[in-house]
C-alpha atoms as a PDB file:
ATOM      1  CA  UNK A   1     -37.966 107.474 -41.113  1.00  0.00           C
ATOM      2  CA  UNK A   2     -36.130 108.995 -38.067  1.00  0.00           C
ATOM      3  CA  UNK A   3     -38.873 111.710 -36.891  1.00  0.00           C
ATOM      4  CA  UNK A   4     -36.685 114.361 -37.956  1.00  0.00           C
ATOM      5  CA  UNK A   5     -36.930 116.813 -40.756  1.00  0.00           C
ATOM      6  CA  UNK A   6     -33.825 118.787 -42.559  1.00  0.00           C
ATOM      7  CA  UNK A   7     -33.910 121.562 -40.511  1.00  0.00           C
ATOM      8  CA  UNK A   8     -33.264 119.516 -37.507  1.00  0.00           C
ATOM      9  CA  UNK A   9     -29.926 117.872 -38.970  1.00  0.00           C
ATOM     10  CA  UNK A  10     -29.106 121.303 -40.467  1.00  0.00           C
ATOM     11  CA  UNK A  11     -28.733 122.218 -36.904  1.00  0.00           C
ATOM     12  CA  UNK A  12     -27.189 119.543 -35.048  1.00  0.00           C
ATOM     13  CA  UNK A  13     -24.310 120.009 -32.869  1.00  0.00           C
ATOM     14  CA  UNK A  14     -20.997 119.028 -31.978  1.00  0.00           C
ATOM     15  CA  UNK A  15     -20.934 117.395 -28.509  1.00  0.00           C
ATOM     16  CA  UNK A  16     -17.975 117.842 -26.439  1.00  0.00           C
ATOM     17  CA  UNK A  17     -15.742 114.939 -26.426  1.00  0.00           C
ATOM     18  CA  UNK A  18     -15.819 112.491 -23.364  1.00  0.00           C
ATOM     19  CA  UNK A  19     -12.146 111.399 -24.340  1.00  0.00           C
ATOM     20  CA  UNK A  20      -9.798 112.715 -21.508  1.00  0.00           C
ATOM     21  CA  UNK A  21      -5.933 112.377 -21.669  1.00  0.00           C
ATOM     22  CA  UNK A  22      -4.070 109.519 -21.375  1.00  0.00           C
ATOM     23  CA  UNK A  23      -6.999 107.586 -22.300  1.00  0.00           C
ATOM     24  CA  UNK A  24      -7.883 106.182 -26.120  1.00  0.00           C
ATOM     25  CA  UNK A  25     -11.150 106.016 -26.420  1.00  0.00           C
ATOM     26  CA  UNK A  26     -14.707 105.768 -24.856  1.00  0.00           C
ATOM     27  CA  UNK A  27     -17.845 103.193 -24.691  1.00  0.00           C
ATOM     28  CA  UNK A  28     -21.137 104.566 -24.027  1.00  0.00           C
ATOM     29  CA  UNK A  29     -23.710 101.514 -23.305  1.00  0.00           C
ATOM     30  CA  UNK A  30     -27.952 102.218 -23.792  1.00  0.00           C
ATOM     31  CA  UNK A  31     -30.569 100.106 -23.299  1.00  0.00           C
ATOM     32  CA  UNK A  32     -33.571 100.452 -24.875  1.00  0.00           C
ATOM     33  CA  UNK A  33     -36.728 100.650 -23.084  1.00  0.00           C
ATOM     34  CA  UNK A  34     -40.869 101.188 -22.871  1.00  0.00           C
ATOM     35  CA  UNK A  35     -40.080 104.787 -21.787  1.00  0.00           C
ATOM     36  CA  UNK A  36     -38.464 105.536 -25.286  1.00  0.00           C
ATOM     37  CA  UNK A  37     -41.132 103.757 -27.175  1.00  0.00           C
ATOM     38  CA  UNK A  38     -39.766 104.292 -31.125  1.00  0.00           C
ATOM     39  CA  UNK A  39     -38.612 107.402 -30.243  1.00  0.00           C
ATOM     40  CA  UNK A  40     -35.092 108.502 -31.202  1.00  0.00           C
ATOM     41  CA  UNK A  41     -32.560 108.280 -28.051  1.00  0.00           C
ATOM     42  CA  UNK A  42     -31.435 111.634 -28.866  1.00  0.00           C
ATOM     43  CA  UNK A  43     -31.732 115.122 -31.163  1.00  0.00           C
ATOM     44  CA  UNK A  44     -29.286 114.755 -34.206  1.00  0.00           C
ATOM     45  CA  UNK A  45     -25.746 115.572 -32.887  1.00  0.00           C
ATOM     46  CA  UNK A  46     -22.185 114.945 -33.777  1.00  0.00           C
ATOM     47  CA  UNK A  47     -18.850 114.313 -31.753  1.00  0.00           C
ATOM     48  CA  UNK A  48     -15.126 115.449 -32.407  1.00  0.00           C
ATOM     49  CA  UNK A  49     -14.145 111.370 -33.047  1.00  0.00           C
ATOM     50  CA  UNK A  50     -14.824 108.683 -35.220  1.00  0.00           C
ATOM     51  CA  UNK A  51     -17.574 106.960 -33.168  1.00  0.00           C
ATOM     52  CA  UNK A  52     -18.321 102.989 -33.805  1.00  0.00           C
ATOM     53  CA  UNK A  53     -22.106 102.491 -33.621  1.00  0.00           C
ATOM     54  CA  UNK A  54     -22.740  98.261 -32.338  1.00  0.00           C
ATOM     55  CA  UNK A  55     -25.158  96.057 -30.972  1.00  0.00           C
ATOM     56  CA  UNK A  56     -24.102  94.193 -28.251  1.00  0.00           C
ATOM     57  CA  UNK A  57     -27.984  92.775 -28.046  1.00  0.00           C
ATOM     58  CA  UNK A  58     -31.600  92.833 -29.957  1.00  0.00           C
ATOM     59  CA  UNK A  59     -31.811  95.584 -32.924  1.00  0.00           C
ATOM     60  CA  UNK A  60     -30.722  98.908 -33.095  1.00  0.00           C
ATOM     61  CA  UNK A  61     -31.433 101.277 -35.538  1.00  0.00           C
ATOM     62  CA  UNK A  62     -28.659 104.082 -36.430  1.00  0.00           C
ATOM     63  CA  UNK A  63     -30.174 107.270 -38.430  1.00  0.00           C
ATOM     64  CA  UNK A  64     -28.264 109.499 -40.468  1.00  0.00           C
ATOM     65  CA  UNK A  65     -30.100 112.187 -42.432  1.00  0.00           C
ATOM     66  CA  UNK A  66     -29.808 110.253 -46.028  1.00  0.00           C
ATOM     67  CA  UNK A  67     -29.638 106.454 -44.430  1.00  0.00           C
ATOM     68  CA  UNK A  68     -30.840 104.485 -41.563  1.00  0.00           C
ATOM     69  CA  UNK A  69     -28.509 100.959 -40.810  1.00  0.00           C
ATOM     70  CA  UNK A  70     -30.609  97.915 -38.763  1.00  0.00           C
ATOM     71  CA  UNK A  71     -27.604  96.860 -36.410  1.00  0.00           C
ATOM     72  CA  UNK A  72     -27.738  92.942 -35.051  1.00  0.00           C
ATOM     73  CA  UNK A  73     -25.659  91.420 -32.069  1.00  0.00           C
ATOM     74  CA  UNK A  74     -22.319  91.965 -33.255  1.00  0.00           C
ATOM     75  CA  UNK A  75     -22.972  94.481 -36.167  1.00  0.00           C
ATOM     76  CA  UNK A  76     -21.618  97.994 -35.935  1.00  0.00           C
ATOM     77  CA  UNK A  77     -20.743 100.912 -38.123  1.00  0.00           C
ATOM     78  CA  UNK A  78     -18.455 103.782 -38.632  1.00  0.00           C
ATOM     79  CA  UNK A  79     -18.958 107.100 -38.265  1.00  0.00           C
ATOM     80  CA  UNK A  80     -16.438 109.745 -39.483  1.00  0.00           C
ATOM     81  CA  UNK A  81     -16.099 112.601 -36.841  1.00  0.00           C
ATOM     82  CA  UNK A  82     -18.589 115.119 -37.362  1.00  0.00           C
ATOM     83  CA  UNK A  83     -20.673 112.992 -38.529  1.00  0.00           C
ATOM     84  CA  UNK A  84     -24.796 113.983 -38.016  1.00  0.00           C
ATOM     85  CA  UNK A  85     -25.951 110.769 -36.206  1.00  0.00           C
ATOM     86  CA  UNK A  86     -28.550 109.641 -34.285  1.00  0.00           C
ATOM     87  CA  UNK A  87     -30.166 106.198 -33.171  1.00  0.00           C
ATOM     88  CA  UNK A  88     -33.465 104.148 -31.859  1.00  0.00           C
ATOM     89  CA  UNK A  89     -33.474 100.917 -29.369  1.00  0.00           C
ATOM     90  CA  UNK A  90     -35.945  98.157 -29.996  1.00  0.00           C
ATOM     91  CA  UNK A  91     -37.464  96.987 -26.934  1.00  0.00           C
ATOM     92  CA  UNK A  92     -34.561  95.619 -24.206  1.00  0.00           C
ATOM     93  CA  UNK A  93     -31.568  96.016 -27.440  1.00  0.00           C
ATOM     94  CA  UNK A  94     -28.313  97.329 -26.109  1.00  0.00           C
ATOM     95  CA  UNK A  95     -26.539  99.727 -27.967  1.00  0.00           C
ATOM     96  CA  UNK A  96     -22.759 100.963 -27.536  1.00  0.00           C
ATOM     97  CA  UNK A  97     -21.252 103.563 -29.042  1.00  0.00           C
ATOM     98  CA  UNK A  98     -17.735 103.683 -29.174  1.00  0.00           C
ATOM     99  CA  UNK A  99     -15.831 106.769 -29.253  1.00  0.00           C
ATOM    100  CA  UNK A 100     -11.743 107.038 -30.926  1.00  0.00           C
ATOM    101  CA  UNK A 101      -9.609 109.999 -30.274  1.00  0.00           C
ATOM    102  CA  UNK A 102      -7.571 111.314 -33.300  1.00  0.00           C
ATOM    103  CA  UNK A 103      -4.710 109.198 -34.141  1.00  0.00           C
ATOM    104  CA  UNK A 104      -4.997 106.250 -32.347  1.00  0.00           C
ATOM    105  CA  UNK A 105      -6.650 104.699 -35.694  1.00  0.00           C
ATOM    106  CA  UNK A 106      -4.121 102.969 -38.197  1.00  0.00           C
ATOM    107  CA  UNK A 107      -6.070 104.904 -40.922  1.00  0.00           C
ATOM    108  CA  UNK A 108      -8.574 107.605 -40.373  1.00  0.00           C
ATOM    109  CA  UNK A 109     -12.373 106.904 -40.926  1.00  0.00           C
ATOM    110  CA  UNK A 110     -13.412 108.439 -43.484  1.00  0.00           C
ATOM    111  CA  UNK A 111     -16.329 107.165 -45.052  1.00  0.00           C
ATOM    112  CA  UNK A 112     -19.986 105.410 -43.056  1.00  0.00           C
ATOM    113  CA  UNK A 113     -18.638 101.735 -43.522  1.00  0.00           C
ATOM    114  CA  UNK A 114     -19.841  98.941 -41.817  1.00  0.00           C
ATOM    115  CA  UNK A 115     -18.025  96.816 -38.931  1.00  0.00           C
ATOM    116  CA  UNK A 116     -18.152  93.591 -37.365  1.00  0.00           C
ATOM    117  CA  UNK A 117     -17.334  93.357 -34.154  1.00  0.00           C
ATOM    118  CA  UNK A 118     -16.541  89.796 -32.433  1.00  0.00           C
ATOM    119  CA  UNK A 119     -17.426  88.693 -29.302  1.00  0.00           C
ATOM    120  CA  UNK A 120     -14.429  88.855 -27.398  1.00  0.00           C
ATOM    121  CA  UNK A 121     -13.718  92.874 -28.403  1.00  0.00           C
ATOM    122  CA  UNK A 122     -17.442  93.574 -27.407  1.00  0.00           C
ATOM    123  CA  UNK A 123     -16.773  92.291 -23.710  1.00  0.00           C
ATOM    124  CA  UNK A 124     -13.467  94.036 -23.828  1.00  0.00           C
ATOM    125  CA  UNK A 125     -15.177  97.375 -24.553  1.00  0.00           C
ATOM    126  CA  UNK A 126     -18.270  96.614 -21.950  1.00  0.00           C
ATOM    127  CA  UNK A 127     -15.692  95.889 -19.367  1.00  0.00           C
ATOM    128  CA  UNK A 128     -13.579  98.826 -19.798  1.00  0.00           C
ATOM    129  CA  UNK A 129     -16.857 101.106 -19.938  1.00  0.00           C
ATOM    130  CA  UNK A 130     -18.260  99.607 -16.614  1.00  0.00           C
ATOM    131  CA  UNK A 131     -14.981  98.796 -14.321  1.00  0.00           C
ATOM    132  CA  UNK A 132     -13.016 101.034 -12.662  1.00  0.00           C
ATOM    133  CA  UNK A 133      -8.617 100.460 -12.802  1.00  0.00           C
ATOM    134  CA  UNK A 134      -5.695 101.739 -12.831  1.00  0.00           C
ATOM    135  CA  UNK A 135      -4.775 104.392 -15.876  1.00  0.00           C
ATOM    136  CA  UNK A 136      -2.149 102.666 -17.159  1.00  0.00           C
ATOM    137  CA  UNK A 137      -3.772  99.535 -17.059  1.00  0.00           C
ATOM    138  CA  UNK A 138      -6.950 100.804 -18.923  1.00  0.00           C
ATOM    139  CA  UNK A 139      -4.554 102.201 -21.836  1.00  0.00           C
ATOM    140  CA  UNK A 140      -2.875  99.344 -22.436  1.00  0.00           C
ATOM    141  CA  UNK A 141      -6.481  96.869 -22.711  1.00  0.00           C
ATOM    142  CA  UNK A 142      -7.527  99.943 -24.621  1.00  0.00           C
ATOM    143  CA  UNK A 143      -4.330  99.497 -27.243  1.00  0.00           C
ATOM    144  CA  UNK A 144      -5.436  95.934 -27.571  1.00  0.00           C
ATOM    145  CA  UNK A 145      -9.209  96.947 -28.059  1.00  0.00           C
ATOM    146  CA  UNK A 146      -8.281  99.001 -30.683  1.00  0.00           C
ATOM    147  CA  UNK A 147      -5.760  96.513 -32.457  1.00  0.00           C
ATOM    148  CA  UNK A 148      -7.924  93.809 -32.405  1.00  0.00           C
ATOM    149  CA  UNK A 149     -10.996  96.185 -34.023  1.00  0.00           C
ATOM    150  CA  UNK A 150      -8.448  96.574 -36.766  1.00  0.00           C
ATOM    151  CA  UNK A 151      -7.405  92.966 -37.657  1.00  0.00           C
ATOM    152  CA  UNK A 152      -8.633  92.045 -41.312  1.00  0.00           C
ATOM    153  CA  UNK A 153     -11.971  90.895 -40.844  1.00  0.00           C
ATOM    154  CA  UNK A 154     -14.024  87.749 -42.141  1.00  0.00           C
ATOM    155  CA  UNK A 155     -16.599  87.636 -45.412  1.00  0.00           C
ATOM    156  CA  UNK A 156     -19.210  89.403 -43.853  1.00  0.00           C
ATOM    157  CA  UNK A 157     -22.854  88.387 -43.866  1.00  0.00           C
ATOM    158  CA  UNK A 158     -24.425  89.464 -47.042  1.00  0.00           C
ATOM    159  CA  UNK A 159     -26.997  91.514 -45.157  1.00  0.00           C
ATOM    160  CA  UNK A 160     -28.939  94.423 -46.075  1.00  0.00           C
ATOM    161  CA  UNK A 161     -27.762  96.601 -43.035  1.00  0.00           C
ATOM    162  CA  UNK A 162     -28.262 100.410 -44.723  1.00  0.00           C
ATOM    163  CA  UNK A 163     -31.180 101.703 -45.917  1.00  0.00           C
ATOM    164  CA  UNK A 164     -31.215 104.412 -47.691  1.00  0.00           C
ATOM    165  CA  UNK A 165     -33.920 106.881 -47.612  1.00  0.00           C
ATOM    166  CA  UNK A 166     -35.177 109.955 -49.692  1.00  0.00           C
ATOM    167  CA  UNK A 167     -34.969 112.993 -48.476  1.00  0.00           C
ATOM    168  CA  UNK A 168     -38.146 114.455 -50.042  1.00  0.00           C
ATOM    169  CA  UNK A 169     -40.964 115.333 -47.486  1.00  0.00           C
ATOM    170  CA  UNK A 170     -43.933 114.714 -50.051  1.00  0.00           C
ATOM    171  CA  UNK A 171     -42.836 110.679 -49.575  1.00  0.00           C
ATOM    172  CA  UNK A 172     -42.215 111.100 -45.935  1.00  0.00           C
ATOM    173  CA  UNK A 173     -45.439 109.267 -44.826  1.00  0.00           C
ATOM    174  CA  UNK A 174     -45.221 106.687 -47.195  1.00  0.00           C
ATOM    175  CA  UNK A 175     -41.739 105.087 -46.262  1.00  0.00           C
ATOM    176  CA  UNK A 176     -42.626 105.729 -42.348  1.00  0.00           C
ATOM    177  CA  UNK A 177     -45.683 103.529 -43.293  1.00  0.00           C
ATOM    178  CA  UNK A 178     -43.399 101.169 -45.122  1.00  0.00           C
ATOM    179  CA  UNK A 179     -40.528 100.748 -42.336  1.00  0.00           C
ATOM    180  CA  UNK A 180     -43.395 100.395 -40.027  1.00  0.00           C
ATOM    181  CA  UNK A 181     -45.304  97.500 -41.535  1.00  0.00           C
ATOM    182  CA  UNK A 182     -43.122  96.062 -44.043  1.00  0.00           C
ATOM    183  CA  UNK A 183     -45.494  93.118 -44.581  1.00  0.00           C
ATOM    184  CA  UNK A 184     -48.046  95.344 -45.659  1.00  0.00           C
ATOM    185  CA  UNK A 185     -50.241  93.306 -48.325  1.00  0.00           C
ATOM    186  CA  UNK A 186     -51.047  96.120 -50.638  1.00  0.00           C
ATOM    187  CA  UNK A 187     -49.577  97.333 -53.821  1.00  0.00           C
ATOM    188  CA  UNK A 188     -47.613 100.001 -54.268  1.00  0.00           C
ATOM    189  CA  UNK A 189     -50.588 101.789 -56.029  1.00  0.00           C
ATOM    190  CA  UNK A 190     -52.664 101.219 -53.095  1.00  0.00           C
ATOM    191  CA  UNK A 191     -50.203 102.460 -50.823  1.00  0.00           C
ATOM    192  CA  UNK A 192     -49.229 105.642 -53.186  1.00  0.00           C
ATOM    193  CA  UNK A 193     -53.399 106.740 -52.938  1.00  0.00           C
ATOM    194  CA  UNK A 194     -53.627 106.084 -49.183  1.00  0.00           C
ATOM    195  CA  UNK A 195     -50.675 108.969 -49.062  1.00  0.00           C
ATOM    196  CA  UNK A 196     -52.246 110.769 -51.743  1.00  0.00           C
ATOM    197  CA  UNK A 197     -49.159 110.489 -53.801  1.00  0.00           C
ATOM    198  CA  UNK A 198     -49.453 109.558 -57.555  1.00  0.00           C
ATOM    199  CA  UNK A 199     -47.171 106.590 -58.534  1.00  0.00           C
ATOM    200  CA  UNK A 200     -45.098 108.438 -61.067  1.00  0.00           C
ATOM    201  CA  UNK A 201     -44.137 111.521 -58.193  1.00  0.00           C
ATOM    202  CA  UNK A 202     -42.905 108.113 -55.914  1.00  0.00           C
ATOM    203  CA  UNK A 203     -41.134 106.709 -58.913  1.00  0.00           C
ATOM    204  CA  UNK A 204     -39.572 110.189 -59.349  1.00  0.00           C
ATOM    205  CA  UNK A 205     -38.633 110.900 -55.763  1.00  0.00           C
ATOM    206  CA  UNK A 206     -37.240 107.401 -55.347  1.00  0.00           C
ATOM    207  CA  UNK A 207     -35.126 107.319 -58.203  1.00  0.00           C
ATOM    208  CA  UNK A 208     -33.887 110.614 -58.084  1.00  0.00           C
ATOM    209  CA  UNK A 209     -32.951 110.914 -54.539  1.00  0.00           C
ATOM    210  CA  UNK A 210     -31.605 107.133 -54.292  1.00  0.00           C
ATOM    211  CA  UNK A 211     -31.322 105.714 -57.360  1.00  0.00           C
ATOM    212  CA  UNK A 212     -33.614 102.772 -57.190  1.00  0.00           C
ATOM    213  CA  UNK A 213     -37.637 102.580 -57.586  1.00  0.00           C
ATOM    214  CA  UNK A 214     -40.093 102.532 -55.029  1.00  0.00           C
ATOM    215  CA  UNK A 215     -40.154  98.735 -55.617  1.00  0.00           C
ATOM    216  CA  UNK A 216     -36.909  98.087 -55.222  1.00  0.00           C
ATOM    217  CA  UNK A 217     -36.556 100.127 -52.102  1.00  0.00           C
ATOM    218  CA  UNK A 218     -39.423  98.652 -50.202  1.00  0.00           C
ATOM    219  CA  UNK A 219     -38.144  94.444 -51.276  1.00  0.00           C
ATOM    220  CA  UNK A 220     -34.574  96.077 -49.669  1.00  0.00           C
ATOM    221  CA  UNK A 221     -36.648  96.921 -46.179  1.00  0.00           C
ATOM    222  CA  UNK A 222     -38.732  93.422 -46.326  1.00  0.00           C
ATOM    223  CA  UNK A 223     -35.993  91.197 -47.216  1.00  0.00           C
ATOM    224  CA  UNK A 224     -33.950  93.252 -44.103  1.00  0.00           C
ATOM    225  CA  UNK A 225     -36.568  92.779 -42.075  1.00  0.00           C
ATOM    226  CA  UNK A 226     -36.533  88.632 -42.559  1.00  0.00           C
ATOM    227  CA  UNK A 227     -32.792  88.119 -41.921  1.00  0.00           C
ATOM    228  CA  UNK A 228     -33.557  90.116 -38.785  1.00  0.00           C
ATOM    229  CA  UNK A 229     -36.264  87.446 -38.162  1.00  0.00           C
ATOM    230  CA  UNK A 230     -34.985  84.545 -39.139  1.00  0.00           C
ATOM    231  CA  UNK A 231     -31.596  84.804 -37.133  1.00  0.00           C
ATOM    232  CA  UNK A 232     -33.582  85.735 -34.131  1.00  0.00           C
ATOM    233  CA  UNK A 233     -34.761  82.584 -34.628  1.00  0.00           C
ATOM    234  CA  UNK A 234     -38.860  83.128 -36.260  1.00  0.00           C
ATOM    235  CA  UNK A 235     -39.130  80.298 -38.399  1.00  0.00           C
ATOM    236  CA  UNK A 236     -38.539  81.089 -42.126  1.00  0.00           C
ATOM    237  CA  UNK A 237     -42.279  80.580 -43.255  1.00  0.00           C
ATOM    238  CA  UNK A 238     -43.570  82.700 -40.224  1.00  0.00           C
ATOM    239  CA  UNK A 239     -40.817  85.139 -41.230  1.00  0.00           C
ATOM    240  CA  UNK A 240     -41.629  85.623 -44.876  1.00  0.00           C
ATOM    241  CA  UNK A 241     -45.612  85.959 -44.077  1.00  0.00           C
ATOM    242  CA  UNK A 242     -44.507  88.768 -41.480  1.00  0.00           C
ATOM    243  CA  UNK A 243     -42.893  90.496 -44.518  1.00  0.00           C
ATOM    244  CA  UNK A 244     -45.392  90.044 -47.457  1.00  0.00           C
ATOM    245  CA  UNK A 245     -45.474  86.777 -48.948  1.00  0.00           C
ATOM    246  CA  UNK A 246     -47.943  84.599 -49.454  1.00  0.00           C
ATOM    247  CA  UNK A 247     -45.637  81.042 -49.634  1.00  0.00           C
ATOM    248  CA  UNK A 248     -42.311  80.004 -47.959  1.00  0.00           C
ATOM    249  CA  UNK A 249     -41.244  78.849 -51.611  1.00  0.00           C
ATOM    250  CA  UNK A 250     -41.801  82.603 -53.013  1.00  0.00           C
ATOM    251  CA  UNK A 251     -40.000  83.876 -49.630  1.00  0.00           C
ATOM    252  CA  UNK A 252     -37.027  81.826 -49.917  1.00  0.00           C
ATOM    253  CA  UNK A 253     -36.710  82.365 -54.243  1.00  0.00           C
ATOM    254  CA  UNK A 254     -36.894  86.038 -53.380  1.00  0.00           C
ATOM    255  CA  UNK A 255     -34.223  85.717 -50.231  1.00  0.00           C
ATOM    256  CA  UNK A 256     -31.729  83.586 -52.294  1.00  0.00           C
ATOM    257  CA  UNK A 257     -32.361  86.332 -55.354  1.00  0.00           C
ATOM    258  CA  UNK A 258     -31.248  89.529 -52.992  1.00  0.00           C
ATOM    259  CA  UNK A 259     -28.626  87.609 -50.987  1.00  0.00           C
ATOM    260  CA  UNK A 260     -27.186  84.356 -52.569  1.00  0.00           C
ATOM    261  CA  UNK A 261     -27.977  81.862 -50.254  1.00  0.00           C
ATOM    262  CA  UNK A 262     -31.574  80.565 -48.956  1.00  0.00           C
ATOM    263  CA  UNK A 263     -32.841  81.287 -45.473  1.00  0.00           C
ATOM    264  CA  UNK A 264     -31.447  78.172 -43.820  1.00  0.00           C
ATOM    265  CA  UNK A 265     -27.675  78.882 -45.240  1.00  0.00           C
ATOM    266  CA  UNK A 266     -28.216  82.176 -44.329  1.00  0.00           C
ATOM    267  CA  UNK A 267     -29.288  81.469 -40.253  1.00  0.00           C
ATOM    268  CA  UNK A 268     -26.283  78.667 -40.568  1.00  0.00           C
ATOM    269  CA  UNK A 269     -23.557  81.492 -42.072  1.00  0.00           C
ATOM    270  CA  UNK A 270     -25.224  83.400 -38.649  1.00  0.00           C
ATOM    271  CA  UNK A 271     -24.921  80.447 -36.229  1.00  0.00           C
ATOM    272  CA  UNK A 272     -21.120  80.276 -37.157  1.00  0.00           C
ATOM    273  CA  UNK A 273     -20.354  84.061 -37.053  1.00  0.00           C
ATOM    274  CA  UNK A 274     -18.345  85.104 -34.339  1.00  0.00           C
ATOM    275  CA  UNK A 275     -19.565  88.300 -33.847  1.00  0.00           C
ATOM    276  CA  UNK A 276     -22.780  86.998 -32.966  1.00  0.00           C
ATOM    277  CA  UNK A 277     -21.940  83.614 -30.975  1.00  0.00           C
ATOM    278  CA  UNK A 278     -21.990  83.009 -27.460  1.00  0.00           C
ATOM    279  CA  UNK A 279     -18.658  81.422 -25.940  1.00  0.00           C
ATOM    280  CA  UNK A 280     -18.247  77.207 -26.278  1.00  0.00           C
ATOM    281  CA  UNK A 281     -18.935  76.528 -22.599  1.00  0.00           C
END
């Protein structure tokens, strides 16, 4: 899960904003390294603003205290202010985090949605958080940022971005074991004795605190794991072994089954995405 337990979201704080007058918002950039390991960038905290969680490269992982959401180049999502966050950094990922003072959104965020963010706004928001220039200059790109962040946006990628996890401690273990090795061979069974839970307590816990079966849940993290693979460019066979099956044929059936399309449309839909694609040189 996220290494934290419900006292330590009960108590998170609201950070002070980093929003000063004239300016419209705020981009903080991190880059995840071998000194963080899989450890959590920060303590569960808030801020004042609606923040916009992205990738600009690799994987980033954003917890909240009921949901985690696997971020790719060019994924993001929305946080309402006040909103209990934190986040992890895969090896060398970059992750921004964009902060929105009141009113400067058309409509006010109000729900954890997820955003796509396309190329062209990402360097925008890089540049402004790295260069130095004049005020009025820096409000003005900042008015554009923020228009452009609200234009309709394409189909997304059917992708399994959010997972949502249960909140019960007694299954703790068990879905740290699962997020950590989601190829993991053995049956559910298995997997319930090696935590010394009993298979009807997981089937409770699961159901009751997220509405789907222990099943379910774990095909959700495997099958989020391979689109991360496979549009990273593993190939799809390597990809589906890495998350538990035995054949590229079963792989792809089960791919197609949670998102519509088979591997290779999917990594093609990817390819074409703007939010992921480098400029035509």
């Amino acid at each position: 899960m996220n290494g934290f337990r419900g006292e330590d979201w009960a108590a998170s704080a609201v950070r002070e904003s980093t929003i000063t007058a004239p300016f419209l918002m705020s981009t903080g950039v991190l880059t995840g390294g071998a000194e963080l390991g899989n450890r959590p960038v920060a303590t569960p905290h808030a801020h004042p603003e609606a923040m916009l969680a992205w990738c600009y490269r690799g994987t980033v992982w954003v917890y909240l205290e009921d949901a985690m959401w696997r971020l790719g180049p060019g994924e993001g999502v929305w946080l309402p202010p006040r909103t209990a966050h934190t986040a992890r950094h895969e090896r060398d990922a970059v992750g921004c985090y964009t902060y929105i003072a009141d009113g400067h959104l058309a409509a006010p965020v109000a729900e954890v949605r997820r955003a796509r963010v396309p190329r062209a706004v990402q360097e925008m928001m890089l540049h402004l958080g790295i260069n130095d220039m004049e005020p009025g200059l820096r409000v003005r790109m900042q008015g554009v940022v923020l228009e452009l962040l609200q234009q309709p946006a394409p189909p997304p990628l059917p992708v399994a971005s959010e997972i949502p996890v249960p909140g019960d401690d007694r299954v703790r273990s068990l879905v740290e074991s699962v997020l950590a090795r989601p190829g993991d061979s053995r049956t559910a069974r298995e997997l319930c004795a090696q935590h010394g839970l009993h298979e009807r307590t997981v089937l409770r816990v699961f159901s009751d605190d997220i509405g789907m079966s222990f099943g379910q849940w774990r095909t959700g993290v495997r099958m989020a794991e391979a689109a991360r693979l496979i549009v990273g460019g593993t190939p799809v066979g390597l990809a589906g072994q890495r998350c538990g099956y035995d054949s590229t044929s079963a792989f792809s059936a089960a791919f197609k089954g949670r998102f519509g399309v088979t591997p290779r449309q999917y990594i093609a839909q990817a390819r074409a995405d703007a939010s992921r694609g480098e400029y035509w040189r």
